[in-house]
C-alpha atoms as a PDB file:
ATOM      1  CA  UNK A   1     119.872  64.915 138.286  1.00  0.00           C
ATOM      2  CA  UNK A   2     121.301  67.170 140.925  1.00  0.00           C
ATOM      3  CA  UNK A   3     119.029  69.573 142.725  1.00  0.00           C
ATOM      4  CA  UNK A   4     120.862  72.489 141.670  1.00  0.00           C
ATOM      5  CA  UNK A   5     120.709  71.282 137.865  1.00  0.00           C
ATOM      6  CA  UNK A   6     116.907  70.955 138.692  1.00  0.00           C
ATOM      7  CA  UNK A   7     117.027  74.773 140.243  1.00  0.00           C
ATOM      8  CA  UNK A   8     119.006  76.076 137.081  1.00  0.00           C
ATOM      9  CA  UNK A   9     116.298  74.300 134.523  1.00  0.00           C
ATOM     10  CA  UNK A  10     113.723  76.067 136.401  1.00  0.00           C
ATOM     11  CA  UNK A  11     115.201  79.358 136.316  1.00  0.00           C
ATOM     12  CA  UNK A  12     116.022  78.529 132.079  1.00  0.00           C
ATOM     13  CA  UNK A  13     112.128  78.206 131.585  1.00  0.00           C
ATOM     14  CA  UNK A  14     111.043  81.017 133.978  1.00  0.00           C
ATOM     15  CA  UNK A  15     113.017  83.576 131.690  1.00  0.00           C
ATOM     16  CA  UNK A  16     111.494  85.693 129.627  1.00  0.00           C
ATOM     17  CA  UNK A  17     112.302  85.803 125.820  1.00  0.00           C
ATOM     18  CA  UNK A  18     114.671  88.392 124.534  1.00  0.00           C
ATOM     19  CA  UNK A  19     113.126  91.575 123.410  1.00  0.00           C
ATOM     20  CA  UNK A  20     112.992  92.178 119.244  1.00  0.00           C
ATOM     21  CA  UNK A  21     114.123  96.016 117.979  1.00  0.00           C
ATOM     22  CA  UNK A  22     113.861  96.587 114.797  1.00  0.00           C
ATOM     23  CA  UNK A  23     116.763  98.990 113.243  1.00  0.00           C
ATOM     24  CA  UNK A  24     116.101 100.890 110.174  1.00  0.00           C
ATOM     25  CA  UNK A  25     118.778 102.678 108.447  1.00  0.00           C
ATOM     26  CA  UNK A  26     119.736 103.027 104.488  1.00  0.00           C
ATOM     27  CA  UNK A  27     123.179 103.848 105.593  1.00  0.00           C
ATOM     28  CA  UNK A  28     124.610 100.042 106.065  1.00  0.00           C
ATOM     29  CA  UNK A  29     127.790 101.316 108.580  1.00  0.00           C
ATOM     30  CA  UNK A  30     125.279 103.552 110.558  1.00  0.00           C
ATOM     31  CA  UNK A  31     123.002 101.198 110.863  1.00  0.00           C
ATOM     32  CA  UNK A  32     125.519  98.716 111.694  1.00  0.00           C
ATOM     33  CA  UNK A  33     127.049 101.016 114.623  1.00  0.00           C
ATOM     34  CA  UNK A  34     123.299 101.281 115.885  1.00  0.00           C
ATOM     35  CA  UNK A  35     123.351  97.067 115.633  1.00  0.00           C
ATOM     36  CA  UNK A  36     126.780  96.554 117.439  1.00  0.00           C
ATOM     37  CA  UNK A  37     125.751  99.205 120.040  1.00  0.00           C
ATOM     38  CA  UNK A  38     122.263  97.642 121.160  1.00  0.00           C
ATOM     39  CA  UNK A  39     123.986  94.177 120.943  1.00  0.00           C
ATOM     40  CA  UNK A  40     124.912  94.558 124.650  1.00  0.00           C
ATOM     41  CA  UNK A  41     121.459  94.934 125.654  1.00  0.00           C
ATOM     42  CA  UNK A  42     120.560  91.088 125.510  1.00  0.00           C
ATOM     43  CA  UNK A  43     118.126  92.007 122.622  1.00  0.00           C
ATOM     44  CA  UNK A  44     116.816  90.643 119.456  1.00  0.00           C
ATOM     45  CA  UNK A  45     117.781  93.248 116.520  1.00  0.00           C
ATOM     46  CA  UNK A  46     116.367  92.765 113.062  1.00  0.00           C
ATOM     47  CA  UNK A  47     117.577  95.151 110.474  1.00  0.00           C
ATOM     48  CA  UNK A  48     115.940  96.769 107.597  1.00  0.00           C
ATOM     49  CA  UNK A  49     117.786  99.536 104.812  1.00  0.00           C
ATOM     50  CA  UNK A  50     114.743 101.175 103.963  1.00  0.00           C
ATOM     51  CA  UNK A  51     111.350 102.543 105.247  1.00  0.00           C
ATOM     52  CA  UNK A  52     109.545  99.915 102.600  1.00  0.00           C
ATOM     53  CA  UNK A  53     111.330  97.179 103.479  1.00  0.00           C
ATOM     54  CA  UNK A  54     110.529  97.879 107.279  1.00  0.00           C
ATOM     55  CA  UNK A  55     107.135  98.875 106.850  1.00  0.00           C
ATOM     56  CA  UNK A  56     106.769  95.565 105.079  1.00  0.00           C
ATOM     57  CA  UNK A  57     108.565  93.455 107.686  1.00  0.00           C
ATOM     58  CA  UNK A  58     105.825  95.392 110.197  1.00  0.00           C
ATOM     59  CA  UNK A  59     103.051  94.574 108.499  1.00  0.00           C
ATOM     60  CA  UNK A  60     103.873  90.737 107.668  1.00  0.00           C
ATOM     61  CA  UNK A  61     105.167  89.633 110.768  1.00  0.00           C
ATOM     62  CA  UNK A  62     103.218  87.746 113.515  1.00  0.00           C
ATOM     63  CA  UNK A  63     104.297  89.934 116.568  1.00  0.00           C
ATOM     64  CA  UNK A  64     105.117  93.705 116.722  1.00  0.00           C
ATOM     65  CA  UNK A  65     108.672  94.473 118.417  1.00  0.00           C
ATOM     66  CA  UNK A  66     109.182  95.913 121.040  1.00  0.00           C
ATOM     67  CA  UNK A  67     110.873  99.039 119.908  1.00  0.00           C
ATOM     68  CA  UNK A  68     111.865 100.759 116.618  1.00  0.00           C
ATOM     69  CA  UNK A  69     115.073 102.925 115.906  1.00  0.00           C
ATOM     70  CA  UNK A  70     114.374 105.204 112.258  1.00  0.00           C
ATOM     71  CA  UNK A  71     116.592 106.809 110.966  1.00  0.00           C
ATOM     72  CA  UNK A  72     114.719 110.115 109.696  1.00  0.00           C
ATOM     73  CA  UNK A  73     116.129 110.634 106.553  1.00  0.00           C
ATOM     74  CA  UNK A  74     115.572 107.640 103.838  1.00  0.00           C
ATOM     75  CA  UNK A  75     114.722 107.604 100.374  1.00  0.00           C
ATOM     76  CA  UNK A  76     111.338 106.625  99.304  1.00  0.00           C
ATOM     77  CA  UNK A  77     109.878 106.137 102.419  1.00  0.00           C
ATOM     78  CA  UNK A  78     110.788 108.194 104.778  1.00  0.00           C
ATOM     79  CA  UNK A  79     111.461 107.299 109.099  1.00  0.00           C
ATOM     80  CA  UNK A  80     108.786 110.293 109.877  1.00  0.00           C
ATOM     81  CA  UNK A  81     106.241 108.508 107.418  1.00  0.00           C
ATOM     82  CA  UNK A  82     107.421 105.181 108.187  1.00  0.00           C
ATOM     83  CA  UNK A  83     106.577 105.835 112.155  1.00  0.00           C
ATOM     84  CA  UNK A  84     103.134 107.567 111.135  1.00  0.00           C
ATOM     85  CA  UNK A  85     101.940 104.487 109.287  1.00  0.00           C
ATOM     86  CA  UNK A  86     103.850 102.489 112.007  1.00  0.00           C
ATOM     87  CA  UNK A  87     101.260 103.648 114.684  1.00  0.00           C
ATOM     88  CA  UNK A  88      98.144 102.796 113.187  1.00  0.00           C
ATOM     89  CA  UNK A  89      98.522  99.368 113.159  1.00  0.00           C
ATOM     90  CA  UNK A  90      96.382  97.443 115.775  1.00  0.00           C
ATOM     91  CA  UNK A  91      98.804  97.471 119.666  1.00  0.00           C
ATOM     92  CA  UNK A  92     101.604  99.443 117.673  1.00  0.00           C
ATOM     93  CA  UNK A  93     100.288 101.950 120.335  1.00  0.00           C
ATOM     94  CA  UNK A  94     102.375 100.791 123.154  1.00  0.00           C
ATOM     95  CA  UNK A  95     105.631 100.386 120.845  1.00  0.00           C
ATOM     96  CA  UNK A  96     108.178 102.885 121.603  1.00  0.00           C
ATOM     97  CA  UNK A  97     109.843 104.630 118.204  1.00  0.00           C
ATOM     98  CA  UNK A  98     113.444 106.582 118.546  1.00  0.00           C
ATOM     99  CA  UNK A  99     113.998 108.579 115.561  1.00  0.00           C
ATOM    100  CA  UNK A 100     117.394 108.930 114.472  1.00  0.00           C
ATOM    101  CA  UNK A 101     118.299 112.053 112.386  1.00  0.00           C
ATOM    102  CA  UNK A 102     121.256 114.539 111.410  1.00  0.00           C
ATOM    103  CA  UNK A 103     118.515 117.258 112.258  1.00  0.00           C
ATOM    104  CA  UNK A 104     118.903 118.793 114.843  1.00  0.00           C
ATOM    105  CA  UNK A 105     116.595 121.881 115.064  1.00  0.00           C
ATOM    106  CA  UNK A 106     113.265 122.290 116.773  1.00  0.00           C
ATOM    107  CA  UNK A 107     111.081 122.235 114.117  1.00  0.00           C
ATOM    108  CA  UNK A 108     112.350 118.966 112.476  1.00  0.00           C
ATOM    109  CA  UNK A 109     112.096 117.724 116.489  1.00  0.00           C
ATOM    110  CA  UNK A 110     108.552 118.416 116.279  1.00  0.00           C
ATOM    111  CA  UNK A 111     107.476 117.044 113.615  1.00  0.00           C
ATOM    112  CA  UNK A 112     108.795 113.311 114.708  1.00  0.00           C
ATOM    113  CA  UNK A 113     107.004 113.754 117.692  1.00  0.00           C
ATOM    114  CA  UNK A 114     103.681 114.776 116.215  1.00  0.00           C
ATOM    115  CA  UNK A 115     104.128 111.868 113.533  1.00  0.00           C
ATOM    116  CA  UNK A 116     103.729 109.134 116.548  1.00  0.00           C
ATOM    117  CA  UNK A 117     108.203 109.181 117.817  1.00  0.00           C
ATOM    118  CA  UNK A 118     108.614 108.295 121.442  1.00  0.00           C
ATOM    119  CA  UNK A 119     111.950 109.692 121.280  1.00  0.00           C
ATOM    120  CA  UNK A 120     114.323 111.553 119.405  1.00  0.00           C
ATOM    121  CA  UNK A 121     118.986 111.489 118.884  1.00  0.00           C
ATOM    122  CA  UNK A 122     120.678 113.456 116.548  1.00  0.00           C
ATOM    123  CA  UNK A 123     123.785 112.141 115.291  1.00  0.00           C
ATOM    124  CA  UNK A 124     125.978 111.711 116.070  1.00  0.00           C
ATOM    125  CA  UNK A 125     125.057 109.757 118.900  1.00  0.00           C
ATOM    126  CA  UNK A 126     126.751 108.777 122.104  1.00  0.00           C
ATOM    127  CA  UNK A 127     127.044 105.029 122.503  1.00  0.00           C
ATOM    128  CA  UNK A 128     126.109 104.788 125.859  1.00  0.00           C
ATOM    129  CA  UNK A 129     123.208 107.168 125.339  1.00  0.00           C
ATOM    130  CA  UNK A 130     121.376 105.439 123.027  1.00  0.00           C
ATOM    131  CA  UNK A 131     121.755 102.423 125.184  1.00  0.00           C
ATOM    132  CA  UNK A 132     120.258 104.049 128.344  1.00  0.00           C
ATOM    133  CA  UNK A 133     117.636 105.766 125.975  1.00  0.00           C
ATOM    134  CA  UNK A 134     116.002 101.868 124.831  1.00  0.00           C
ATOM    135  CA  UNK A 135     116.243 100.956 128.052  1.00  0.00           C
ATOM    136  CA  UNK A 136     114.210 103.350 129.457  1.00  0.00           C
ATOM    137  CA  UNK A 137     112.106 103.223 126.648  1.00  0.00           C
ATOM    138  CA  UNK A 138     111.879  99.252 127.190  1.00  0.00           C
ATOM    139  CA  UNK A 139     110.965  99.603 130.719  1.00  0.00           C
ATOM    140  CA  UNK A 140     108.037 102.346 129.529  1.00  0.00           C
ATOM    141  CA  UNK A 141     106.613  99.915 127.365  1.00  0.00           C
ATOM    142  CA  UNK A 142     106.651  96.881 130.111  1.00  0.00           C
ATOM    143  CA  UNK A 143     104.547  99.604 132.325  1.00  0.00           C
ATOM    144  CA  UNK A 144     101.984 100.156 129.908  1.00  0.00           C
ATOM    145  CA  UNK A 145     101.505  96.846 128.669  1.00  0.00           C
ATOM    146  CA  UNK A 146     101.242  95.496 132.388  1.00  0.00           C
ATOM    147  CA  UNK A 147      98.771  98.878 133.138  1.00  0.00           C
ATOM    148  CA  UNK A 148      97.002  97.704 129.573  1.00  0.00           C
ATOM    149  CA  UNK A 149      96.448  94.093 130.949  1.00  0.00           C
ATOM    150  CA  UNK A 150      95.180  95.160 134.055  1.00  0.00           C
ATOM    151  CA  UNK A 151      92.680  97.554 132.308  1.00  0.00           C
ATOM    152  CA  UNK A 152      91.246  95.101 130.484  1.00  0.00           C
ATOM    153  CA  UNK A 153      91.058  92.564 133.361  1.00  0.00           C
ATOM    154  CA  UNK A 154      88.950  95.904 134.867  1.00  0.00           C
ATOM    155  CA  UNK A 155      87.244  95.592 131.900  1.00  0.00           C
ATOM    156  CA  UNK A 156      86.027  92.210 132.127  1.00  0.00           C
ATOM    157  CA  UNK A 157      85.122  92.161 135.561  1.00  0.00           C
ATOM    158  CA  UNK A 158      83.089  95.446 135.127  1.00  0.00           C
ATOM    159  CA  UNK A 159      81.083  93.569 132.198  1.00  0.00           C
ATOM    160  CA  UNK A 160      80.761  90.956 134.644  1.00  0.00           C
ATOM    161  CA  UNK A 161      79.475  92.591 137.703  1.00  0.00           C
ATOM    162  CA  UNK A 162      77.129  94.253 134.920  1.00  0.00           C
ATOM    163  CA  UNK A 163      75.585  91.218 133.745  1.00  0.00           C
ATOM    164  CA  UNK A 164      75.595  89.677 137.118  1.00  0.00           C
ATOM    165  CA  UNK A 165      73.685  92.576 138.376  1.00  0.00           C
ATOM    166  CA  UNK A 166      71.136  92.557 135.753  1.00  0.00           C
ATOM    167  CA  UNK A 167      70.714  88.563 136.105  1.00  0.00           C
ATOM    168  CA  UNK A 168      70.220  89.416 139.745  1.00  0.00           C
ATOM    169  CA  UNK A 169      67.230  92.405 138.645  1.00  0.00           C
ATOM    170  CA  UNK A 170      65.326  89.961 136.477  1.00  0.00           C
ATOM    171  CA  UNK A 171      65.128  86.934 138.915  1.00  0.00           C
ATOM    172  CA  UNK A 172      63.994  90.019 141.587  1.00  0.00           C
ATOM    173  CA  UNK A 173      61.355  90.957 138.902  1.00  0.00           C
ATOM    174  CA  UNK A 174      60.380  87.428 137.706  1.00  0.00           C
ATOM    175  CA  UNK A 175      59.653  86.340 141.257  1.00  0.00           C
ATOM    176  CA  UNK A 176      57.702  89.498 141.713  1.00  0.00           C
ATOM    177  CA  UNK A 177      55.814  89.270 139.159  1.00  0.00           C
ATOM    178  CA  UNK A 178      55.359  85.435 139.985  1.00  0.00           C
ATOM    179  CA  UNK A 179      54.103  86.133 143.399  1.00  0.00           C
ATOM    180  CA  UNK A 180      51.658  89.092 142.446  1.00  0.00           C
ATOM    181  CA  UNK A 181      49.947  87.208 139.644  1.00  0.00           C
ATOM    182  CA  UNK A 182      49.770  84.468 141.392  1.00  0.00           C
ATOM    183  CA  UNK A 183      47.151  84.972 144.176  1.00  0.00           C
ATOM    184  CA  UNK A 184      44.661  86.740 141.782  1.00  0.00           C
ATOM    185  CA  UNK A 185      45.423  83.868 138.876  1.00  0.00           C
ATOM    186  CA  UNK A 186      44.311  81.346 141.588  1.00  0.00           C
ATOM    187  CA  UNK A 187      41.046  83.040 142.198  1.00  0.00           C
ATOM    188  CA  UNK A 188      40.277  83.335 138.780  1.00  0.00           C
ATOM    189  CA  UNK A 189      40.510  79.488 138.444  1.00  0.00           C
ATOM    190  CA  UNK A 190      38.742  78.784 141.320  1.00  0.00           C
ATOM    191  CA  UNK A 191      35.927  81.293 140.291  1.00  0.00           C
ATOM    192  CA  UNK A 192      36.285  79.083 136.719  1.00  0.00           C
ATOM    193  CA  UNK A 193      35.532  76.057 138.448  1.00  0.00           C
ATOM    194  CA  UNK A 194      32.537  77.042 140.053  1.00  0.00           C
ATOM    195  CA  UNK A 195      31.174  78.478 137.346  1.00  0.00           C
ATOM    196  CA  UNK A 196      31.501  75.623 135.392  1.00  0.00           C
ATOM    197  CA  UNK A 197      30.149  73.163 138.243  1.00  0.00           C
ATOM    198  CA  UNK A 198      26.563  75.606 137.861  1.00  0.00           C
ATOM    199  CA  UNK A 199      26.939  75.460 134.109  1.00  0.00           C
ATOM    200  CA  UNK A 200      26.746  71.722 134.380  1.00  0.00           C
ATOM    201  CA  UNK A 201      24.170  71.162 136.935  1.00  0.00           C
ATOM    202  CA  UNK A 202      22.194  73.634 134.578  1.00  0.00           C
ATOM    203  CA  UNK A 203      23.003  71.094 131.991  1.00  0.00           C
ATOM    204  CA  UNK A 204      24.862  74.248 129.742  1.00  0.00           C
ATOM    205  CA  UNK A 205      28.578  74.654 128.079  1.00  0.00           C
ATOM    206  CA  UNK A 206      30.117  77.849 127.794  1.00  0.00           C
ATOM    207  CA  UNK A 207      32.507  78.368 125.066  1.00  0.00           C
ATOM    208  CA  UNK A 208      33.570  81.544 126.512  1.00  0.00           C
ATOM    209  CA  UNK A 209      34.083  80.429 129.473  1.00  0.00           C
ATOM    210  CA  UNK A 210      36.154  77.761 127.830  1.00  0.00           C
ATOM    211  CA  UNK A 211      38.402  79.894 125.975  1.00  0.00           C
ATOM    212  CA  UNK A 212      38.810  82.039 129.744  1.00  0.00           C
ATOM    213  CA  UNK A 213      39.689  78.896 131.319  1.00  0.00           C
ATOM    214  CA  UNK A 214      42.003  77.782 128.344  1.00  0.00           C
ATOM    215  CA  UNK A 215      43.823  81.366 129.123  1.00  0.00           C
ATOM    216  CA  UNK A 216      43.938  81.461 132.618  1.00  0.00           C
ATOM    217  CA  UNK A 217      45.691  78.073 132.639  1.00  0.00           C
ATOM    218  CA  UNK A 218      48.297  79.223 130.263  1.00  0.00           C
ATOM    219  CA  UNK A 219      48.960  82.405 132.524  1.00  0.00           C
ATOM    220  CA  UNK A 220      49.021  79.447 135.404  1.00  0.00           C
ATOM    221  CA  UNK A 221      51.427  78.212 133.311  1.00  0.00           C
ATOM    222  CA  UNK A 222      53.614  81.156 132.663  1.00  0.00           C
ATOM    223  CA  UNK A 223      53.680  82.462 136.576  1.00  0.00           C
ATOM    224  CA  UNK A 224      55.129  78.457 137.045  1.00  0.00           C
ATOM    225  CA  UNK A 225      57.872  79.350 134.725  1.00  0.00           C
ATOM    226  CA  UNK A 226      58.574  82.797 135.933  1.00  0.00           C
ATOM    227  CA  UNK A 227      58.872  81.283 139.234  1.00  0.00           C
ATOM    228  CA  UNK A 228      61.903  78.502 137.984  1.00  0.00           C
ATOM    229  CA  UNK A 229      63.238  81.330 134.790  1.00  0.00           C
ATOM    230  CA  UNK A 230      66.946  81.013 133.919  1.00  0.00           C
ATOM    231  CA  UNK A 231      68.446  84.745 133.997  1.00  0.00           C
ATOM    232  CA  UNK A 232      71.243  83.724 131.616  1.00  0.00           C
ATOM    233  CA  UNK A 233      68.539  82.339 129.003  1.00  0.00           C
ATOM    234  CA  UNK A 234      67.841  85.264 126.414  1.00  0.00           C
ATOM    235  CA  UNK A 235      65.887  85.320 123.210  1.00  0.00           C
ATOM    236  CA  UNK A 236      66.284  87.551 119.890  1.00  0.00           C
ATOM    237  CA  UNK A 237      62.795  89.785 119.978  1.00  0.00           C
ATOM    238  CA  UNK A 238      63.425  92.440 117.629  1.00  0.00           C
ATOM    239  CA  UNK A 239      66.420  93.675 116.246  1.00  0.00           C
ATOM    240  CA  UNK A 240      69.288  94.222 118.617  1.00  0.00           C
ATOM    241  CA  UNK A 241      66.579  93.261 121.144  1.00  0.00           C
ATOM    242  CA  UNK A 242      66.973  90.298 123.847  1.00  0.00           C
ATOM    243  CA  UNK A 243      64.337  89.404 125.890  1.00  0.00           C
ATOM    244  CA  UNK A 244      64.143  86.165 129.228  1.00  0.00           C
ATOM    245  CA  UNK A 245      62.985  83.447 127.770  1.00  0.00           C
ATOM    246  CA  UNK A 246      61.075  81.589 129.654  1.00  0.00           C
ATOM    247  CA  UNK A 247      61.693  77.747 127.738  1.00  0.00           C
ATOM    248  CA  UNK A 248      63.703  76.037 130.138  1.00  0.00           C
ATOM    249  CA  UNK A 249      67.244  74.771 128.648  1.00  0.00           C
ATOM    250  CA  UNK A 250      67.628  71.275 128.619  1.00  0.00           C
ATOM    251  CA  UNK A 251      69.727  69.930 131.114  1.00  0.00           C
ATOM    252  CA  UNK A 252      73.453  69.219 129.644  1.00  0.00           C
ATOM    253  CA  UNK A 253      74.584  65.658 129.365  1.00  0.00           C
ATOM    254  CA  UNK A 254      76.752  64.892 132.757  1.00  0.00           C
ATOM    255  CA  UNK A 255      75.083  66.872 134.651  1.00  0.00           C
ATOM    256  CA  UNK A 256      73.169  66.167 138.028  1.00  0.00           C
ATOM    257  CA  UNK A 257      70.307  64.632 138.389  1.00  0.00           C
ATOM    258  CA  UNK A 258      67.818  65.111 141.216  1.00  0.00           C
ATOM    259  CA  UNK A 259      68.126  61.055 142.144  1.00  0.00           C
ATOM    260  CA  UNK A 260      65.613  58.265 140.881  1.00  0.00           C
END
């Protein structure tokens, strides 16, 4: 294969896929001027001739478009209610809506805005107004969903640099609390073992000093762990309640060893 027939299959699966509109209309020549107008625009166009049947379409298919033109004015279902019910579905935020109407006063204006419109022609309409009226629209909604996507990436790393930082305050406090307990543990043992050296040259047990023993080594034990704890290894305490836990996770298959 040449290298320019390499070059032009690269540039075939860089491109982007064609943007969907959905066109709503009862009137079928309206709605087909609206079809044949936008058909310059390199778009996808489904069609729908009433606010049920696009509502519907909206609500069954696997991917929002990326714009809708209503016309207003439709029985049963209405454009204005179809574009109110439009917006509450989940990302239908950041979906442009033109509202198409024979209305032309202020108040009717209005009340597409309010009901979630992005934008609003009277008819009749201007061919090449329409046109330059998605596309602006279009290139709104490629803003927001690229200023959407970088919000959440904000997101994430926020939530990250939150748990990092608390990861980072618990191995601080662990080792604190390692290193203060442990000088004052150690004398307690050592103070254990003498006592019990006199206690058996006296020829005399000590259950109670048994059972302090028995504790001290299992704080021994739990200053050893706090030393080595695992930040990312939480527990369920009470509810809605995580606490370190101080069992050490076993070691996952493939990993590392420390040698034979």
């Amino acid at each position: 294969m040449k290298e320019l027939d390499l070059l032009d299959l690269s540039l075939m699966e860089e491109k982007k896929p064609a943007r969907t509109i959905l066109v709503v209309d009862d009137d079928d020549d309206i709605r087909s001027i609206v079809v044949n107008t936008l058909s310059i625009l390199d778009l996808t166009i489904q069609e729908a001739d009433s606010g049920q049947e696009a509502f519907q379409m909206l609500q069954e298919s696997e991917s929002l478009p990326d714009l809708l033109v209503l016309d207003v004015m439709m029985p049963g279902m209405s454009g204005t209610r179809v574009c109110a019910e439009f917006k509450k579905l989940p990302g239908a935020e950041l979906v442009p809506v033109i509202m198409l109407t024979a209305k032309d006063s202020v108040k009717d204006i209005v009340v597409g805005l309010d009901h979630g419109a992005d934008d609003y022609l009277t008819k009749p309409f201007h061919y090449e107004e329409l046109q330059a009226r998605v596309r602006a629209l279009l290139r709104v909604r490629e803003l927001n969903l690229t200023l959407h996507a970088k919000n959440e990436e904000l997101r994430r790393a926020q939530d990250q640099l939150v748990v990092q930082g608390r990861q980072a305050l618990v191995g601080e406090l662990a080792g604190a609390a390692a290193h203060e307990l442990g000088q004052p543990l150690a004398a307690i043992l050592l103070n254990i073992y003498l006592m019990e050296k006199v206690a058996t040259l006296n020829g005399e047990s000590s259950k109670a000093l048994a059972s302090i023993k028995s504790d001290a080594q299992r704080m021994k034990k739990i200053v050893e762990e706090l030393r080595n704890v695992d930040t990312e290894n939480l527990t369920e305490y009470a509810k809605d309640l995580q606490i370190l836990s101080l069992q050490q996770q076993p070691k996952a298959l493939g990993s590392k060893g420390t040698g034979d």
